[in-house]
Protein backbone atom coordinates (compact mmCIF):
# COMPACT_ATOMS: atom_id res chain seq x y z
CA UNK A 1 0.00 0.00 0.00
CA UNK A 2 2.03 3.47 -0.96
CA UNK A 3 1.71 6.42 1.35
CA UNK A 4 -0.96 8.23 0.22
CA UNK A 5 -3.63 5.39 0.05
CA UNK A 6 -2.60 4.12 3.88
CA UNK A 7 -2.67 7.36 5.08
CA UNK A 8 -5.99 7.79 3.74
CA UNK A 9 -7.27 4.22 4.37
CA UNK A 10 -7.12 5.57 7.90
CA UNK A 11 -10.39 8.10 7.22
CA UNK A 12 -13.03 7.02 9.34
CA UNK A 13 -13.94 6.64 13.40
CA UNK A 14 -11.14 5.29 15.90
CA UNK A 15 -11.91 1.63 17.79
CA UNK A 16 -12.65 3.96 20.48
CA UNK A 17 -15.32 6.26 18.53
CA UNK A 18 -17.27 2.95 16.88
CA UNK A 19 -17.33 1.39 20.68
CA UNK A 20 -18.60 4.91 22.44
CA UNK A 21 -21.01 5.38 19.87
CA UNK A 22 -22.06 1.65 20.15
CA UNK A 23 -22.11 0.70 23.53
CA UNK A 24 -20.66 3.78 25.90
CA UNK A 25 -20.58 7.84 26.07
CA UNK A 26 -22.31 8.58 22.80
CA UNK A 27 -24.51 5.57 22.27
CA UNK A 28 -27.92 7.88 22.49
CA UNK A 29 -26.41 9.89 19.70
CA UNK A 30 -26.28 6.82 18.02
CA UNK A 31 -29.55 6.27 18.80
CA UNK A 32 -31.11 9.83 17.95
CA UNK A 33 -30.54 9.54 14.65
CA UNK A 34 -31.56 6.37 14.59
CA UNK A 35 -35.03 7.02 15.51
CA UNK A 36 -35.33 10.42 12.97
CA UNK A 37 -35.33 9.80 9.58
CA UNK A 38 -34.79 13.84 9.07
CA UNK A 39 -30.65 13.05 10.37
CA UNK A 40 -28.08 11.41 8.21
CA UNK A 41 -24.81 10.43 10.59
CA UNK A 42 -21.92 10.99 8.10
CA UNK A 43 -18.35 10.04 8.68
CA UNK A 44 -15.30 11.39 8.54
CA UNK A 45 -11.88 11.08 9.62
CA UNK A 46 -11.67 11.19 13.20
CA UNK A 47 -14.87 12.66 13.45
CA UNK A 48 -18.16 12.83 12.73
CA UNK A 49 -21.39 15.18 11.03
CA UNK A 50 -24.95 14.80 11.63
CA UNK A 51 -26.65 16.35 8.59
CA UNK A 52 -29.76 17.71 9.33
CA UNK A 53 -31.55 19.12 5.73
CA UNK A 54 -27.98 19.10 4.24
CA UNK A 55 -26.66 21.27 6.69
CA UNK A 56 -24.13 19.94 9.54
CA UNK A 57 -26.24 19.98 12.46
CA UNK A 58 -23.39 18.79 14.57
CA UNK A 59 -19.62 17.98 14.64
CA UNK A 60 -18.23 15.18 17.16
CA UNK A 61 -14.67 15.47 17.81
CA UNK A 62 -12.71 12.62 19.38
CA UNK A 63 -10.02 14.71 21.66
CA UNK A 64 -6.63 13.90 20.65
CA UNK A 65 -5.45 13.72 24.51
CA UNK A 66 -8.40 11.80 25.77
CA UNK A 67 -10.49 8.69 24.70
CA UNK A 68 -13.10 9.50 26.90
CA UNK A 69 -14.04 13.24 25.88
CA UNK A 70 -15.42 14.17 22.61
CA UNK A 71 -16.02 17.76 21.41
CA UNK A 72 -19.53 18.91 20.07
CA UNK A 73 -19.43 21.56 17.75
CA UNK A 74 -22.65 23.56 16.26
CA UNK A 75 -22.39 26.23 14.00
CA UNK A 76 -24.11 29.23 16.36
CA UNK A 77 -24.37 31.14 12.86
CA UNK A 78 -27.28 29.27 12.13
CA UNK A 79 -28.82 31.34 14.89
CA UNK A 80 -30.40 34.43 13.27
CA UNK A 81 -31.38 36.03 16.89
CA UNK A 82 -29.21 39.50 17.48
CA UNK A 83 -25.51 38.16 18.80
CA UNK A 84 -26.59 34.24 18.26
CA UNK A 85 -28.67 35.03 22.07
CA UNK A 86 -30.81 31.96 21.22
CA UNK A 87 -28.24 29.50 20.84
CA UNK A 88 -26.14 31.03 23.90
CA UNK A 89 -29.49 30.44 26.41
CA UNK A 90 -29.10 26.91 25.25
CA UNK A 91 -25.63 26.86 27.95
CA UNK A 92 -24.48 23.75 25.54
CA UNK A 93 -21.14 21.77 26.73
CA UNK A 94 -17.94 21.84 24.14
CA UNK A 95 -16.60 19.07 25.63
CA UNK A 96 -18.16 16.22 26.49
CA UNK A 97 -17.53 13.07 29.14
CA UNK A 98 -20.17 12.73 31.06
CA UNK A 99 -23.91 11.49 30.32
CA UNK A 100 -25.51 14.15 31.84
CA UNK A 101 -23.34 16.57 29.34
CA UNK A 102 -24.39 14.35 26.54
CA UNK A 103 -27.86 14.22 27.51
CA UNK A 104 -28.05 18.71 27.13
CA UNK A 105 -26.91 18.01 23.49
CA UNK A 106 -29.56 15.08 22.52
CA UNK A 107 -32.56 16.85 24.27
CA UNK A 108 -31.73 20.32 21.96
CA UNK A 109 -31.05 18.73 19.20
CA UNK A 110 -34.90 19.98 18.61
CA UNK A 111 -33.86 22.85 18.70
CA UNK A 112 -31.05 23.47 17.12
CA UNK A 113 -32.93 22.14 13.63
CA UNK A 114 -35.35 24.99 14.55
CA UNK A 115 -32.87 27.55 14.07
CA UNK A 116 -31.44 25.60 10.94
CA UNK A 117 -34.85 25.62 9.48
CA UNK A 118 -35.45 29.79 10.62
CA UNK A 119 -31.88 29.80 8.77
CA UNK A 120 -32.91 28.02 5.80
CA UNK A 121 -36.01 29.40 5.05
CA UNK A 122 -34.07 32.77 4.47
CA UNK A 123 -30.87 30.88 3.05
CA UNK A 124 -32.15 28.08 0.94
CA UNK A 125 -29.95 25.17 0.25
CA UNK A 126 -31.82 22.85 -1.94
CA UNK A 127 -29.39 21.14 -3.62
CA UNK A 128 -27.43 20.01 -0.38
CA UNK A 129 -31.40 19.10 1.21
CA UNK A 130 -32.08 16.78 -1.93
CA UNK A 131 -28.09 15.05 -1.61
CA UNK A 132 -29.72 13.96 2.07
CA UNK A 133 -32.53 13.09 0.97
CA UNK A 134 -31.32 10.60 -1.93
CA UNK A 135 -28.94 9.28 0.85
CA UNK A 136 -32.16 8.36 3.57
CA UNK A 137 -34.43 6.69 0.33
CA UNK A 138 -31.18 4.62 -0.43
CA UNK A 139 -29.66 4.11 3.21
CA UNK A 140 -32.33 3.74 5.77
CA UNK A 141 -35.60 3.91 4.16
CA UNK A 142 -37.63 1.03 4.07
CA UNK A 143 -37.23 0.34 0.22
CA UNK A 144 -33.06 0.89 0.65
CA UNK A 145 -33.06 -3.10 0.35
CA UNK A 146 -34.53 -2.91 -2.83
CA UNK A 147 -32.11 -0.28 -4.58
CA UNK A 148 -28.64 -0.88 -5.75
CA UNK A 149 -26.35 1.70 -4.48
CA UNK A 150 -25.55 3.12 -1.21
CA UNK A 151 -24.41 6.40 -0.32
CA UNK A 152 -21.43 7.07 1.93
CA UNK A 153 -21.04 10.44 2.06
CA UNK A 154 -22.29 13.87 0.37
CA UNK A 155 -20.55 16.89 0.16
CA UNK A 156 -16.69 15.26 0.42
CA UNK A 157 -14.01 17.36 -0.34
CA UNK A 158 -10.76 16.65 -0.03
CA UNK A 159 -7.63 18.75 -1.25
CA UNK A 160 -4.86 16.79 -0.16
CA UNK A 161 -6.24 14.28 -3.12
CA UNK A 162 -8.06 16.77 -5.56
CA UNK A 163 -11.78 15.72 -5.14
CA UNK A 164 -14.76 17.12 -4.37
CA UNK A 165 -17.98 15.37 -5.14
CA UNK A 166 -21.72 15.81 -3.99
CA UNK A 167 -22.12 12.17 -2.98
CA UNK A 168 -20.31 9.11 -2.99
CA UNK A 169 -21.80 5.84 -3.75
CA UNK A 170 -21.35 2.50 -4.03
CA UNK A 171 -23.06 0.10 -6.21
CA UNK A 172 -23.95 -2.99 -5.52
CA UNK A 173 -26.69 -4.87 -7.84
CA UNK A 174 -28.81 -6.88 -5.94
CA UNK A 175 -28.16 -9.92 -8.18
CA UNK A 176 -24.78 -9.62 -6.58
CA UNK A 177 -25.16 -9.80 -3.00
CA UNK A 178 -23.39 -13.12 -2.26
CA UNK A 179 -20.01 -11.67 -2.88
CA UNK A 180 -18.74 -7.92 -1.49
CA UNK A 181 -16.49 -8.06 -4.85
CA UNK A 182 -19.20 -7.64 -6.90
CA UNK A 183 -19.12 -3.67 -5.99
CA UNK A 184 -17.85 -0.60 -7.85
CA UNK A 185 -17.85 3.29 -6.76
CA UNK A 186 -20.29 5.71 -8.29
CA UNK A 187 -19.65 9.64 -7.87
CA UNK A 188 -22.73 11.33 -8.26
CA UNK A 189 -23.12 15.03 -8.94
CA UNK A 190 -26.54 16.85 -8.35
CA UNK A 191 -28.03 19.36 -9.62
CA UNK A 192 -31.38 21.29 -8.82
CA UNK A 193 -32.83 23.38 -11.27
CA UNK A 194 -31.45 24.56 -14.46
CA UNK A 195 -29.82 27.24 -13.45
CA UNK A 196 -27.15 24.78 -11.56
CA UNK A 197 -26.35 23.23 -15.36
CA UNK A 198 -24.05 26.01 -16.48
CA UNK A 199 -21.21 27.89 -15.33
CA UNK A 200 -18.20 27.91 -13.39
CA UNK A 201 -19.75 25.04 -11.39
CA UNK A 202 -21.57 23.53 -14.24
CA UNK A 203 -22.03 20.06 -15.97
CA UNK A 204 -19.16 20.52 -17.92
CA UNK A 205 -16.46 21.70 -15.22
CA UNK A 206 -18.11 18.20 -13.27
CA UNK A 207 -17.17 16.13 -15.95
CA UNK A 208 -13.81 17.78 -17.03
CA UNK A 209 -12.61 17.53 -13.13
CA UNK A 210 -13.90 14.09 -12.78
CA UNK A 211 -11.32 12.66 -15.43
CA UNK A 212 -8.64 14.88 -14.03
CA UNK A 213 -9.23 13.49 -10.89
CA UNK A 214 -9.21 9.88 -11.88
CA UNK A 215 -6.02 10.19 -14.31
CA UNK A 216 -4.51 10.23 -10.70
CA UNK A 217 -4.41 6.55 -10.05
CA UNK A 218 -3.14 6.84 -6.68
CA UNK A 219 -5.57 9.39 -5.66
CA UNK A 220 -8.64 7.37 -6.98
CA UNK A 221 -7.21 4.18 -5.10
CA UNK A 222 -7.38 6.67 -1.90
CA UNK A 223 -10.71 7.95 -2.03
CA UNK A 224 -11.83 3.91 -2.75
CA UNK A 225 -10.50 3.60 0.80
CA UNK A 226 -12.36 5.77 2.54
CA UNK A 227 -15.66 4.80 0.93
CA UNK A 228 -15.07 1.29 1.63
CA UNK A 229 -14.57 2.72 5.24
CA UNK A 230 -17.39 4.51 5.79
CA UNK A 231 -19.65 1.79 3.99
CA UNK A 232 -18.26 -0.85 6.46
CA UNK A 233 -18.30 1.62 9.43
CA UNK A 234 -22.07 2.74 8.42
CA UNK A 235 -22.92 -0.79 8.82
CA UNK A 236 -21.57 -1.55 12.16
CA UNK A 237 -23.50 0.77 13.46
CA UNK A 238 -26.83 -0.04 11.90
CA UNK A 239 -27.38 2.73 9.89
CA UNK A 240 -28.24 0.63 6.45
CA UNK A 241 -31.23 -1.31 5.55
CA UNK A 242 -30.41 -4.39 3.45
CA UNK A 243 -30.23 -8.28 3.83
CA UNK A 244 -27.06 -8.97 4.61
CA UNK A 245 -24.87 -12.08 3.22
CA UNK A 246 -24.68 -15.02 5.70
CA UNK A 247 -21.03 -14.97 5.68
CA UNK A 248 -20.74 -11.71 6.85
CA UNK A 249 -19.29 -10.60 3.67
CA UNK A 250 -17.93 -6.81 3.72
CA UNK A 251 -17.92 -4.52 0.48
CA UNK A 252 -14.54 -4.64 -1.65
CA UNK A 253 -13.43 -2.23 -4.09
CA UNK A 254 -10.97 -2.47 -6.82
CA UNK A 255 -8.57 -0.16 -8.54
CA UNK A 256 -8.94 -1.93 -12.01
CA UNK A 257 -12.62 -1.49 -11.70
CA UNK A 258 -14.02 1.68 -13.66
CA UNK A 259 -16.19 3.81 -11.57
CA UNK A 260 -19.77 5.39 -12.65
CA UNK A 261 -20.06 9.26 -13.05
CA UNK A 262 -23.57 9.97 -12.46
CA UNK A 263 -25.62 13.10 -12.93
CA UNK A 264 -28.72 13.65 -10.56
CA UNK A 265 -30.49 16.35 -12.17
CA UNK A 266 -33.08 17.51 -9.85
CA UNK A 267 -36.13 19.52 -11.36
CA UNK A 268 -34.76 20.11 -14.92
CA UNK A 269 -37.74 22.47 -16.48
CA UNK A 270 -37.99 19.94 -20.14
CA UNK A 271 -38.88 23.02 -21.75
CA UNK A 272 -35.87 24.83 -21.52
CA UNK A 273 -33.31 23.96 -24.24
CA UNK A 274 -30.31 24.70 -22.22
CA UNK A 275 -29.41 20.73 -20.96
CA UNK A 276 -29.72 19.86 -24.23
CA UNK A 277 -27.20 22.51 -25.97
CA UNK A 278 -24.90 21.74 -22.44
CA UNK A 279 -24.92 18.27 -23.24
CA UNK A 280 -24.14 18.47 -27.09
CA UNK A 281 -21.49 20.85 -26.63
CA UNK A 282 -18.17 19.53 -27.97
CA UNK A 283 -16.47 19.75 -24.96
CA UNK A 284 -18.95 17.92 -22.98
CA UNK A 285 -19.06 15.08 -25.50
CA UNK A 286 -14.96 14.63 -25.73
CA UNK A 287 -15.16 14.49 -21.85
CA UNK A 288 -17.58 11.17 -22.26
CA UNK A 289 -15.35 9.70 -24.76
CA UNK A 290 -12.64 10.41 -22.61
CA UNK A 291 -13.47 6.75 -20.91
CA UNK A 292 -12.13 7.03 -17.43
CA UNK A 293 -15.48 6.47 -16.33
CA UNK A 294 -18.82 5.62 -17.44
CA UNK A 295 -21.27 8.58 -17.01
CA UNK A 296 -24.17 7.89 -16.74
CA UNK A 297 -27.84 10.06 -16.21
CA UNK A 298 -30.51 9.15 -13.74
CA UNK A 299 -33.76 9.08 -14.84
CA UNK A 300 -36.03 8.02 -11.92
CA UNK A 301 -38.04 5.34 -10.81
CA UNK A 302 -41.52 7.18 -11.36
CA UNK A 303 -41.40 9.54 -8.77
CA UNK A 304 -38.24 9.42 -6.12
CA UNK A 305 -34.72 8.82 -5.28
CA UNK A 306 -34.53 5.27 -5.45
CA UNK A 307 -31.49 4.55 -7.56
CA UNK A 308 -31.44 1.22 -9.41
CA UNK A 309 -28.73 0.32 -12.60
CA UNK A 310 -31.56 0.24 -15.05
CA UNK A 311 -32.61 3.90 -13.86
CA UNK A 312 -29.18 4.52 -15.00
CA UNK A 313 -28.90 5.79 -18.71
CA UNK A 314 -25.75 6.38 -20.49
CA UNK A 315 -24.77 9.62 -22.63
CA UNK A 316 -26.29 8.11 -26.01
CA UNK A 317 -29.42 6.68 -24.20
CA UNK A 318 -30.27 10.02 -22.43
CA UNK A 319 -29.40 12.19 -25.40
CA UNK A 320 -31.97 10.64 -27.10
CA UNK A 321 -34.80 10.83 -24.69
CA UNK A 322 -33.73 14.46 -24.22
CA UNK A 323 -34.41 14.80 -28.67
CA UNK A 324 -37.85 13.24 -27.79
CA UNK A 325 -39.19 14.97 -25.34
């Protein structure tokens, strides 16, 4: 294993974070989320986010100089009230050892969303509320054992190896569930509305970055790490829905295997000719022959976020539904 992947094959929670969130200190935390579909528990290296409508509700530090105290981090900016007063009153611990410390955080974790949502409503964030939401229909909901691909993190970003994606996912088809080597990793970009297509931050910088990034084969053997991490760590502490293998058979991921680039369009007006001219634009289309991965478009399920491979269409395929509709 060279440097760079071991270093960070290392992303994820400590022995002593997966046991305290399991069994000790910050097992109700564990448990919160558990019982609110509205919180996605995201994991990162050394610590942890809980999501709450895309936004980072709340950051768990494991203290360097302690395994038994954790920081707790919320972003009092979210409070709108003159000199963040509201959050203040709350009188919440930054540190945290003790259950009756833990306990202030779990019982305002109520309100906390409630200034996230005053926040929100003034502040919109729809693309970020729509990543969470395709990570609960595919993660916890209760037709996540019926979809294909399961989503380890949203809004990663990592300079150290050049990638930034909306979501990470992995794939695994559900004729394949015998054998953890029958997965590959899917980076998913979303986009709501069409004013998201264009741009500095458009469809084509997203596909044009993508193949940049995985020309890097040491960096995309990396970032295959750490999902294979988090999708392991995820499911030690019960926060996917699927029938498991027997055998107890954990999720591989291999180098040699290409990855999927998928675009999530969210809302595209099929009116509007701009996708269309986006999509046949010659730099676009040299970035899909450019074969480092295969990009593919979702097209849902009816109604929903319940990705599935044949829900997946590939550049030709989606070009010509676009010329039909």
């Amino acid at each position: 294993m060279n440097e760079l992947t071991e270093r960070f094959s290392m992303r994820g929670l400590s022995d002593n974070f997966m046991s305290s969130l399991k069994k000790d200190l910050l097992r109700p935390i564990l448990d919160r989320v558990k019982k609110d579909d509205t919180l996605m528990l995201g994991i990162r290296e050394g610590y942890l986010n809980i999501y709450y409508r895309g936004g980072n509700l709340l950051r768990i530090t494991e203290r360097q100089d302690s395994s038994k105290v954790f920081n707790f981090f919320f972003d009092k900016n979210y409070d709108l009230s003159e000199g963040h007063a509201t959050y203040k009153a709350l009188g919440l611990p930054g540190s945290v050892s003790e259950p009756e410390q833990l306990k202030q955080w779990v019982y305002t974790i109520s309100s906390l969303k409630e200034l996230m949502d005053f926040w929100f409503s003034e502040n919109p964030k729809m693309e970020r509320e729509f990543q969470q939401l395709c990570e609960r229909e595919n993660n916890r909901s209760k037709i996540s054992g019926e979809t294909e691909y399961f989503i380890t993190d949203i809004e990663f970003s990592d300079s150290n190896i050049g990638a930034r994606f909306d979501i990470l996912a992995i794939k695994w088809p559900a004729n394949g569930r015998k054998d953890g080597k029958n997965c590959t990793a899917s980076f998913i970009e979303m986009k709501y509305g069409d004013d998201a297509l264009g741009g500095e931050s458009g469809l084509i910088k997203h596909i044009t970055d993508v193949n940049k990034f995985l020309a890097n084969e040491k960096n995309y053997s990396a970032i295959l790490e750490v999902m294979t991490t988090q999708f392991n760590q995820l499911d030690e502490l019960g926060l996917l829905k699927f029938n498991h293998c027997s055998n107890g058979t954990k999720v591989q991921l291999k180098p040699s295997d290409k990855p999927e680039y998928i675009f999530l369009l969210a809302n595209h007006n099929p009116r509007s000719p701009k996708l269309k001219e986006i999509l046949l634009n010659q730099e676009f289309k040299d970035n899909v022959a450019f074969n480092k991965c295969d990009v593919r478009f979702y097209v849902s399920s009816d109604a929903g976020y319940g990705l599935h491979s044949k829900s997946m269409l590939s550049y030709e395929e989606y070009i010509r539904r676009l010329v039909t509709m």
